[in-house]
PDB file of N, CA and C in Angstrom:
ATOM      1  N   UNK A   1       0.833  -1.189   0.000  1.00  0.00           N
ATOM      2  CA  UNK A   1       0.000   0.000   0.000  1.00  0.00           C
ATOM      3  C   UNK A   1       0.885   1.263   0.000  1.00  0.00           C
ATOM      4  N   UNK A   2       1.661   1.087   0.820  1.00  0.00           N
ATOM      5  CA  UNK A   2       2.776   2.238   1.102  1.00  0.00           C
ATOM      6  C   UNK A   2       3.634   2.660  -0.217  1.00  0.00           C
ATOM      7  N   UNK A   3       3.976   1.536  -0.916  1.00  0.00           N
ATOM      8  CA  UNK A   3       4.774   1.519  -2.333  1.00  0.00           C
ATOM      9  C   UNK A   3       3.603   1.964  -3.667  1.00  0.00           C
ATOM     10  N   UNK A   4       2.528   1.610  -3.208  1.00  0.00           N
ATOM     11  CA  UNK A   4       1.445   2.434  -3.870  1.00  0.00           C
ATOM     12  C   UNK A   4       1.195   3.543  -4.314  1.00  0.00           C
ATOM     13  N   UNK A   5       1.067   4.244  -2.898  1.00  0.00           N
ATOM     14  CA  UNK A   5       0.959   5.743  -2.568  1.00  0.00           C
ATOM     15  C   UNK A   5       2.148   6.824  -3.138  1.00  0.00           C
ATOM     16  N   UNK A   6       3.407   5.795  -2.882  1.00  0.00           N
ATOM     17  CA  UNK A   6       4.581   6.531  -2.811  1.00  0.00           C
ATOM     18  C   UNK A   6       4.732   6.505  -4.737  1.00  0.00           C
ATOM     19  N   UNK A   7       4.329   5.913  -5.221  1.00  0.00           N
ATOM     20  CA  UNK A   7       4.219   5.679  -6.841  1.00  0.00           C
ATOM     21  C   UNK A   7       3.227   6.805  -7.568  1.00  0.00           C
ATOM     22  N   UNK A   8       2.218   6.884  -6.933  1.00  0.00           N
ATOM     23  CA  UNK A   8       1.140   7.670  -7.411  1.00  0.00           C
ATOM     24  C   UNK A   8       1.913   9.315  -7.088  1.00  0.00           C
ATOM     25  N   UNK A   9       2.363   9.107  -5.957  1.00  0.00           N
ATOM     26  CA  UNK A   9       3.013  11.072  -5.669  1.00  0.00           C
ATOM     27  C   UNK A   9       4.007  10.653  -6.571  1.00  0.00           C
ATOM     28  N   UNK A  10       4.818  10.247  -7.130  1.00  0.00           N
ATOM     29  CA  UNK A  10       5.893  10.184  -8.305  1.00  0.00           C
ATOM     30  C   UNK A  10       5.319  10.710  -9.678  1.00  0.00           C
ATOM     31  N   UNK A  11       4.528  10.068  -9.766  1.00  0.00           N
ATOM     32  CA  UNK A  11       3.875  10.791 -11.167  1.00  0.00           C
ATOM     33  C   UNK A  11       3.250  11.280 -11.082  1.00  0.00           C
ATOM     34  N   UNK A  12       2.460  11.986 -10.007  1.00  0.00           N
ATOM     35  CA  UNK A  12       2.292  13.399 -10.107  1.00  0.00           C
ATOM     36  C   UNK A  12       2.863  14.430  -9.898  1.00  0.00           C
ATOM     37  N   UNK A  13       3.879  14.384  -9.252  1.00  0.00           N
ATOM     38  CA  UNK A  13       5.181  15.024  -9.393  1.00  0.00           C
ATOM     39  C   UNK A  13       6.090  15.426 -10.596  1.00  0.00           C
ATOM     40  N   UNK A  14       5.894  14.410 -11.415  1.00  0.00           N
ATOM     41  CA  UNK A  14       6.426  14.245 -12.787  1.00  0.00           C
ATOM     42  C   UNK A  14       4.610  15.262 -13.749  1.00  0.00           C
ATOM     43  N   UNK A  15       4.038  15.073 -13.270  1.00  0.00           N
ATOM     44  CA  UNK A  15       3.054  15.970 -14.010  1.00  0.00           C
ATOM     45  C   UNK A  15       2.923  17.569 -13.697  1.00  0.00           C
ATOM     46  N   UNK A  16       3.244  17.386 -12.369  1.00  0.00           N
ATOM     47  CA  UNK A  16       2.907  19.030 -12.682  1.00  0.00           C
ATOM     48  C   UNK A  16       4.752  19.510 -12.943  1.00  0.00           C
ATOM     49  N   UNK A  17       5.565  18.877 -12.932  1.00  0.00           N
ATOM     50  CA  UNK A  17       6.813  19.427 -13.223  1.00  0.00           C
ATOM     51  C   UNK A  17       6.625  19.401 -15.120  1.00  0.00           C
ATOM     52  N   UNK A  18       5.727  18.180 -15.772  1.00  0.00           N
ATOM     53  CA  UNK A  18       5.315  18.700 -16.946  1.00  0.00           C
ATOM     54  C   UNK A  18       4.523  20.136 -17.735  1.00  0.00           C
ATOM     55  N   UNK A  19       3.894  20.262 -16.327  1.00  0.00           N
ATOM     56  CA  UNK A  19       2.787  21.601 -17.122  1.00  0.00           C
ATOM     57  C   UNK A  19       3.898  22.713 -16.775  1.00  0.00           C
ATOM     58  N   UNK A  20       5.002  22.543 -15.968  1.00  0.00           N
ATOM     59  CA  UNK A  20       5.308  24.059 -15.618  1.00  0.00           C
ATOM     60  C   UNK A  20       6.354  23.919 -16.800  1.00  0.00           C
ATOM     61  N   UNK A  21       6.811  23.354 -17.265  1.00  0.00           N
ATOM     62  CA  UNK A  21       7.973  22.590 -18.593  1.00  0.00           C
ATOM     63  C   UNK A  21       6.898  23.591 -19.585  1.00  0.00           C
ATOM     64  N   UNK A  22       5.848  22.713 -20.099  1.00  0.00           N
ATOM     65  CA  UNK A  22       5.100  23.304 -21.041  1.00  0.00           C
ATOM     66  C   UNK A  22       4.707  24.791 -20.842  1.00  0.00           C
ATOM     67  N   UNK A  23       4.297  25.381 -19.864  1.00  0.00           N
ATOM     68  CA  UNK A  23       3.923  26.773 -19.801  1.00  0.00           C
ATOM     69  C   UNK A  23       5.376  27.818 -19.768  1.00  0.00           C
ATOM     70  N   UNK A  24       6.244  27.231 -19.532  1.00  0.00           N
ATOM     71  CA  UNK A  24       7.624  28.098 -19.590  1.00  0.00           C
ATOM     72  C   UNK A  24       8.099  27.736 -20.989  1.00  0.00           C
ATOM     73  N   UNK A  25       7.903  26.655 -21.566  1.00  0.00           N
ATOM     74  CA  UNK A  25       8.160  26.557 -23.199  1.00  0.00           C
ATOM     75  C   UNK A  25       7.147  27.756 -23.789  1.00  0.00           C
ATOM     76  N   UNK A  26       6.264  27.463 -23.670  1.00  0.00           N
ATOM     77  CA  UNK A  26       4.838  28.291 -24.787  1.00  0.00           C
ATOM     78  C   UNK A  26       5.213  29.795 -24.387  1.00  0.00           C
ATOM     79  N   UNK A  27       5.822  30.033 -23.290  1.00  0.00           N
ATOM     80  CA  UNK A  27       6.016  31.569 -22.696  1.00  0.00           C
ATOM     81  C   UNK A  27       7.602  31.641 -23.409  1.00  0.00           C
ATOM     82  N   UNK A  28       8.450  31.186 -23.565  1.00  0.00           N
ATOM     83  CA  UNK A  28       9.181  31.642 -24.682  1.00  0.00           C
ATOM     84  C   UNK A  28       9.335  31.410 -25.714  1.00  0.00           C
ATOM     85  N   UNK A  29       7.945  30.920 -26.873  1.00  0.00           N
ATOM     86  CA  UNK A  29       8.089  30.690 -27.870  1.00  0.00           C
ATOM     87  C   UNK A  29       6.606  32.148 -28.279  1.00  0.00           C
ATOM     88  N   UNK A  30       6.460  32.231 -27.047  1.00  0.00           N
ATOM     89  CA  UNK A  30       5.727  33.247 -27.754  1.00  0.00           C
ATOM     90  C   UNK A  30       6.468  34.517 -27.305  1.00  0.00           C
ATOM     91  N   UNK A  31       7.402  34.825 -26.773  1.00  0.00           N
ATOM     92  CA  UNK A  31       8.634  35.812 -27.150  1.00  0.00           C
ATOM     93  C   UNK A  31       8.980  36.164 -27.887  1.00  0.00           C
ATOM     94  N   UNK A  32       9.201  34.445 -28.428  1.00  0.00           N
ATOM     95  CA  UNK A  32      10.506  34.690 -29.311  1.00  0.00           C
ATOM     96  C   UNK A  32       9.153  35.165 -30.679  1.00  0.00           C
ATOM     97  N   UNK A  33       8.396  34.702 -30.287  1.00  0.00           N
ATOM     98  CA  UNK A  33       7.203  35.371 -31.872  1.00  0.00           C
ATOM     99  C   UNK A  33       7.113  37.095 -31.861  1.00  0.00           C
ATOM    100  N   UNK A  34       6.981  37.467 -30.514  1.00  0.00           N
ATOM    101  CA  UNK A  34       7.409  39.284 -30.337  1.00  0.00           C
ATOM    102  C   UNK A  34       8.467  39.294 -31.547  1.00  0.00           C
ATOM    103  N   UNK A  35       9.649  38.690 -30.934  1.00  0.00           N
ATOM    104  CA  UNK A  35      10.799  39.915 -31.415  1.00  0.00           C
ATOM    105  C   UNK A  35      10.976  39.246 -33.228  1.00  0.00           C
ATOM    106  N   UNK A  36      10.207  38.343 -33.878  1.00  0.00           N
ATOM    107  CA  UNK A  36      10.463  38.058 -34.813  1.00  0.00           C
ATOM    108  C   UNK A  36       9.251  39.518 -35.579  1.00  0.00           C
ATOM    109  N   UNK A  37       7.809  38.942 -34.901  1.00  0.00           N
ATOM    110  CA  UNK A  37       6.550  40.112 -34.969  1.00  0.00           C
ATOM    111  C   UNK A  37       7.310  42.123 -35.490  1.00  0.00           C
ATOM    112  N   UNK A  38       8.537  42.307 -34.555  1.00  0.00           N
ATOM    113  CA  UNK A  38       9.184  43.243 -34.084  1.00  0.00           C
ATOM    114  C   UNK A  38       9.950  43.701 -35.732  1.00  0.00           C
ATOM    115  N   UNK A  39       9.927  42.370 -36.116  1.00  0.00           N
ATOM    116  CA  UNK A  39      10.989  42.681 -36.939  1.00  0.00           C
ATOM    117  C   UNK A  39      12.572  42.579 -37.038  1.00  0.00           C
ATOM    118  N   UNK A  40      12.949  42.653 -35.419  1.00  0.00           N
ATOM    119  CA  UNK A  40      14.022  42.691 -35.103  1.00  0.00           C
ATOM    120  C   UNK A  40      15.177  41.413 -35.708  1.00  0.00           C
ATOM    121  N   UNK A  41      14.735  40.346 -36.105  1.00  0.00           N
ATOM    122  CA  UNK A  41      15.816  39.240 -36.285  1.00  0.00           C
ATOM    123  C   UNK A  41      15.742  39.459 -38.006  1.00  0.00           C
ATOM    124  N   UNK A  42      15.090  40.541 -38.361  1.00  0.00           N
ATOM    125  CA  UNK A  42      15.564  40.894 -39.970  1.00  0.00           C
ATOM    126  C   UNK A  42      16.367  41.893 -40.499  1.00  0.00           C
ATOM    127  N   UNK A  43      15.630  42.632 -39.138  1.00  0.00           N
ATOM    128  CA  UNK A  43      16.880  43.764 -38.873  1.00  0.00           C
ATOM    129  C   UNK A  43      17.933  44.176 -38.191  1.00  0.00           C
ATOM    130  N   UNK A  44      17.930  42.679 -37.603  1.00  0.00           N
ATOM    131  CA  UNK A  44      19.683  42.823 -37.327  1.00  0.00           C
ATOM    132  C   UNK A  44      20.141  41.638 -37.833  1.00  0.00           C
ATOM    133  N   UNK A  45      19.441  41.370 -38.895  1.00  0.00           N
ATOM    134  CA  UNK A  45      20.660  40.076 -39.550  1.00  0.00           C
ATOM    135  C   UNK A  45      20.499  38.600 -38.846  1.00  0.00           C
ATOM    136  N   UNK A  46      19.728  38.658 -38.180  1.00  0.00           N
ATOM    137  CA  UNK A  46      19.903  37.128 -36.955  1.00  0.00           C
ATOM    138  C   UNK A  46      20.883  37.431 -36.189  1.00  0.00           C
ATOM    139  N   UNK A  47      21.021  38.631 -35.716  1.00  0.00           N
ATOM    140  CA  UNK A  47      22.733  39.041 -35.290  1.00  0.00           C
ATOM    141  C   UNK A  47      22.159  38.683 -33.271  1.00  0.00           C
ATOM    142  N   UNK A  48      22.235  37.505 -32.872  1.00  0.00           N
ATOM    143  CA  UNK A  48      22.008  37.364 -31.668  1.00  0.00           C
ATOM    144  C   UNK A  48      22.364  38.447 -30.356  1.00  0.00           C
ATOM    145  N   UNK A  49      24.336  38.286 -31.042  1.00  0.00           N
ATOM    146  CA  UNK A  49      24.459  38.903 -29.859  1.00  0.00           C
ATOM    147  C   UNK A  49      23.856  40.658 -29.889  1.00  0.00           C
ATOM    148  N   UNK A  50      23.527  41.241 -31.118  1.00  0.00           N
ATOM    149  CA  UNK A  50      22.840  42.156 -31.110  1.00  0.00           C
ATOM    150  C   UNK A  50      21.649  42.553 -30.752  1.00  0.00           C
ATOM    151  N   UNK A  51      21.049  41.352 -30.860  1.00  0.00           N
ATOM    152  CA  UNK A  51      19.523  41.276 -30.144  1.00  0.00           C
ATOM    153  C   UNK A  51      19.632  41.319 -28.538  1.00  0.00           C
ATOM    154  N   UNK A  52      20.357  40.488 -28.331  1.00  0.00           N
ATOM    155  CA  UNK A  52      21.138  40.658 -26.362  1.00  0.00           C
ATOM    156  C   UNK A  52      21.477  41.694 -26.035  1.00  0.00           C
ATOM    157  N   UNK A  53      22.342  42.413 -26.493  1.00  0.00           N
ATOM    158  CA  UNK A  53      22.933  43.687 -26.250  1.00  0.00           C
ATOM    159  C   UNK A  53      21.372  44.617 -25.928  1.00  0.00           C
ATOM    160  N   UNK A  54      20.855  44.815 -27.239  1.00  0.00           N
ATOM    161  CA  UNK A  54      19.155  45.695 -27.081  1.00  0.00           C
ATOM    162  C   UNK A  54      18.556  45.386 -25.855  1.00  0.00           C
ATOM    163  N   UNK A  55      18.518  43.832 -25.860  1.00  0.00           N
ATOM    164  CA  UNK A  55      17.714  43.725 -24.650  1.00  0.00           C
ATOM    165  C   UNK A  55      18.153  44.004 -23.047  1.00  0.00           C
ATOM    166  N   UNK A  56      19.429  44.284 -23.435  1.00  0.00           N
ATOM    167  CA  UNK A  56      20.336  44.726 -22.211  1.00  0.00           C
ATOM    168  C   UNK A  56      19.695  46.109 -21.428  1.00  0.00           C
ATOM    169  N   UNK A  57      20.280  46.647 -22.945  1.00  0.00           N
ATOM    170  CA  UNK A  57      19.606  47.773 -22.956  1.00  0.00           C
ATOM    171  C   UNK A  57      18.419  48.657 -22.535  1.00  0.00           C
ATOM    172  N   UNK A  58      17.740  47.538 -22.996  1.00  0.00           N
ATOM    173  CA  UNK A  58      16.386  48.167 -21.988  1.00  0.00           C
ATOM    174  C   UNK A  58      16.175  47.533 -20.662  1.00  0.00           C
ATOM    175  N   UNK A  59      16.495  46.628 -20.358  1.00  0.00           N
ATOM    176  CA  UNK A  59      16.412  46.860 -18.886  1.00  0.00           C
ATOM    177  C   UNK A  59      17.146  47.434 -18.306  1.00  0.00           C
ATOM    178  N   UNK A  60      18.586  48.189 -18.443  1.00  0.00           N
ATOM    179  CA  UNK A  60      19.160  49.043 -18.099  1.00  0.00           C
ATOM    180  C   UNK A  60      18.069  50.587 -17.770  1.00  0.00           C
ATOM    181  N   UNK A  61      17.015  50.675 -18.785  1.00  0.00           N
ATOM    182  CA  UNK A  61      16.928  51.900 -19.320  1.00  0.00           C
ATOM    183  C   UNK A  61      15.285  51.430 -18.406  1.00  0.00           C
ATOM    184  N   UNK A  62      14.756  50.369 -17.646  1.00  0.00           N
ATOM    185  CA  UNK A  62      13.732  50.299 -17.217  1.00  0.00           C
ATOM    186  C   UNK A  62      14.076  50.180 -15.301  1.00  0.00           C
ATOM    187  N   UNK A  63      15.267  49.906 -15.426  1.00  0.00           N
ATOM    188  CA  UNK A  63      15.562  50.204 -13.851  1.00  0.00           C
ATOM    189  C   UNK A  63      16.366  51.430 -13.431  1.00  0.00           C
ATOM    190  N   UNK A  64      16.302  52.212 -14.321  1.00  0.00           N
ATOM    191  CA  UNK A  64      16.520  53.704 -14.566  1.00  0.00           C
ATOM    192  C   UNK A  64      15.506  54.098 -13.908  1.00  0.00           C
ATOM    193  N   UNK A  65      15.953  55.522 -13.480  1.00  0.00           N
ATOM    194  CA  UNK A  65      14.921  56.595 -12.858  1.00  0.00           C
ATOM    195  C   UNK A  65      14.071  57.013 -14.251  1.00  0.00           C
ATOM    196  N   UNK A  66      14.056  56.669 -15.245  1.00  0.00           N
ATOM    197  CA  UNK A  66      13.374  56.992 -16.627  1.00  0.00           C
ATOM    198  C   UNK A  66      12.190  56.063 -16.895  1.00  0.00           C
ATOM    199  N   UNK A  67      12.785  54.671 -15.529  1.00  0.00           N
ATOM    200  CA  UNK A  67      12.094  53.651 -16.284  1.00  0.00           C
ATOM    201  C   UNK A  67      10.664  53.294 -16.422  1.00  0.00           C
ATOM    202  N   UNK A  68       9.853  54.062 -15.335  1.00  0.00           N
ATOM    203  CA  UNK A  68       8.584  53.783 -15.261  1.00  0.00           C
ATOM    204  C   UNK A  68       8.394  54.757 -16.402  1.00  0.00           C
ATOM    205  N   UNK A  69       8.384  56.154 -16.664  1.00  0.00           N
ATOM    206  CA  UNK A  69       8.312  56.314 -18.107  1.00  0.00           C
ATOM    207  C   UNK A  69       8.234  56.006 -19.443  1.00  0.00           C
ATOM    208  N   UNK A  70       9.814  55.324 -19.681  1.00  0.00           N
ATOM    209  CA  UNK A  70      10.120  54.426 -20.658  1.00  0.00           C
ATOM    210  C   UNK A  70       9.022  53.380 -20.783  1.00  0.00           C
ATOM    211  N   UNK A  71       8.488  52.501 -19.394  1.00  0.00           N
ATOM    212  CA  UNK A  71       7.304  51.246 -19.984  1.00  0.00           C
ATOM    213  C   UNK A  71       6.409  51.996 -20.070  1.00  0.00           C
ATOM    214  N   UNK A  72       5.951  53.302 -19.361  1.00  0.00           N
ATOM    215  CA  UNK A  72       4.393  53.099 -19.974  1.00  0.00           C
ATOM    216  C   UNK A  72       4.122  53.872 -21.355  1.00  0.00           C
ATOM    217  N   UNK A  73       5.356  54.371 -21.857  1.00  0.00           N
ATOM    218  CA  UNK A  73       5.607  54.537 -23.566  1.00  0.00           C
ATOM    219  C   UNK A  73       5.185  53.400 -24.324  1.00  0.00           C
ATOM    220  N   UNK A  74       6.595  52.646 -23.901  1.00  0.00           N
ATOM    221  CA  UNK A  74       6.674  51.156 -24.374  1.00  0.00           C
ATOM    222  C   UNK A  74       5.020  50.212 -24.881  1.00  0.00           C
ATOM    223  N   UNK A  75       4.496  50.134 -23.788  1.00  0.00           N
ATOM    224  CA  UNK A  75       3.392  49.667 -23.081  1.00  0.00           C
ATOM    225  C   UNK A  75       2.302  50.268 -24.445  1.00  0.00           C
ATOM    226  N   UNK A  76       1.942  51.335 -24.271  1.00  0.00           N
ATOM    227  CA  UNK A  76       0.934  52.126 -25.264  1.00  0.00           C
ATOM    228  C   UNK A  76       1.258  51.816 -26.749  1.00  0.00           C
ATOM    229  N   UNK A  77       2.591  51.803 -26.878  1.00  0.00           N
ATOM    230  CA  UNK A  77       2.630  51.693 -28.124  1.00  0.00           C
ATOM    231  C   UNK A  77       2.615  49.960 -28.474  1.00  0.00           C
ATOM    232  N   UNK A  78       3.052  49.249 -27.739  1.00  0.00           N
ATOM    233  CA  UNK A  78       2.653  47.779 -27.951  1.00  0.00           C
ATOM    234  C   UNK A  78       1.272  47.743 -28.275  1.00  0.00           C
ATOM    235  N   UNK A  79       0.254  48.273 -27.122  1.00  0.00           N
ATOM    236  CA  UNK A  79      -0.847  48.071 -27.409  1.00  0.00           C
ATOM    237  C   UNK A  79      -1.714  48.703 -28.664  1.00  0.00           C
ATOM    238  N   UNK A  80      -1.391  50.153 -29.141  1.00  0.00           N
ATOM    239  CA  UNK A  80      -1.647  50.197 -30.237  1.00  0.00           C
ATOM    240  C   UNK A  80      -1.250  49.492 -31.424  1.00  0.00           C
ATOM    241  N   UNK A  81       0.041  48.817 -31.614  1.00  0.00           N
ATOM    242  CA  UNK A  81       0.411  47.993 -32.387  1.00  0.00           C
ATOM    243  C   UNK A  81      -0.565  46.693 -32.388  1.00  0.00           C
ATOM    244  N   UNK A  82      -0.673  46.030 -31.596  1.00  0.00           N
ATOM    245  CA  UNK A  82      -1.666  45.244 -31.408  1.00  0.00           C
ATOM    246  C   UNK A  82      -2.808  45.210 -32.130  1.00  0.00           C
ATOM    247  N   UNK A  83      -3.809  46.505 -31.577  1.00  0.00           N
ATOM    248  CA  UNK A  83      -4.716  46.492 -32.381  1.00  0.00           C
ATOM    249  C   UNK A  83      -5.045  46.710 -33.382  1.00  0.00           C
ATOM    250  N   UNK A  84      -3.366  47.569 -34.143  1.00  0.00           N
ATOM    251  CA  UNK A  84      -3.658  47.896 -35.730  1.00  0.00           C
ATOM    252  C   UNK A  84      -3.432  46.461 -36.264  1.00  0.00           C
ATOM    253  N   UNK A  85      -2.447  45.520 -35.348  1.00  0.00           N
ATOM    254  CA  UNK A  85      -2.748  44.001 -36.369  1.00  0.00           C
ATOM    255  C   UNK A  85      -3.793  43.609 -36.309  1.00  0.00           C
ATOM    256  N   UNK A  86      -4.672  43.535 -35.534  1.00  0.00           N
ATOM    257  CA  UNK A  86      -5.949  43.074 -35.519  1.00  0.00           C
ATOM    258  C   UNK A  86      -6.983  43.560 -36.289  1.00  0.00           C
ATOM    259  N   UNK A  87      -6.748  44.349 -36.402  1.00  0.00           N
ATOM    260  CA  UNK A  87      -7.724  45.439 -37.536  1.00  0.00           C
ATOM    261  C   UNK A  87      -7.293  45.048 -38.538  1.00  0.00           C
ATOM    262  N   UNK A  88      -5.931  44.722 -38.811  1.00  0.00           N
ATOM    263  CA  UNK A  88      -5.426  43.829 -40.289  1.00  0.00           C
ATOM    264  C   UNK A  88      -5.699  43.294 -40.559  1.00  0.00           C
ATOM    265  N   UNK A  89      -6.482  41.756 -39.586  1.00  0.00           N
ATOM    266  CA  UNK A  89      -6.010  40.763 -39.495  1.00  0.00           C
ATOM    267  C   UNK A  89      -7.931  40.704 -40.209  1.00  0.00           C
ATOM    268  N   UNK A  90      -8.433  41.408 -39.941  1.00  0.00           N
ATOM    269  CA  UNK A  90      -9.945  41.411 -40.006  1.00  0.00           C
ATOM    270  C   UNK A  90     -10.183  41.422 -41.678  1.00  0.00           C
TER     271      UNK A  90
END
C-alpha cells in the first residue's frame, strides 16, 4: 500500500513538473514570436548577440529613474500595435 501511494506522488510530481515545462516553453516561444513580430531578427541580420545587447539595454533603461516612463511609452505603443494588427487581421 505504502509503495502504492509513494508511486502515485511520483507521477504526479512528474506531471505538474510537466505543465510548468510546457507553460515556460509556450512563454518563450511566444517571445521569441514578439521579437520576430518586431521585426528585429531581420533587422539585425539574426545578429544574436545584437539582439542581447538591445535587450540589455532596456532593462538598463527600465531600472533607470526613466524607467517607469520608458514602460508606460513602451506599453501604449505595444498596445496600439496590437490592435492595428488586428484590424489587419480582419
Amino acid at each position: 500500500m505504502r509503495h502504492r501511494l509513494e508511486a502515485v506522488k511520483a507521477r504526479t510530481g512528474l506531471r505538474e513538473w510537466q505543465i510548468r515545462r510546457r507553460e515556460r516553453t509556450r512563454q518563450l516561444i511566444e517571445l521569441g514570436g514578439l521579437v520576430v513580430k518586431a521585426e528585429l531578427v531581420d533587422l539585425t541580420d539574426d545578429d544574436r548577440a545584437m539582439l542581447y545587447g538591445a535587450f540589455l539595454w532596456v532593462a538598463d533603461k527600465l531600472r533607470s529613474e526613466a524607467g517607469t516612463n520608458a514602460a508606460a511609452i513602451w506599453k501604449r505603443r505595444g498596445k496600439r500595435a496590437f490592435g492595428t494588427e488586428t484590424l489587419d487581421a480582419e
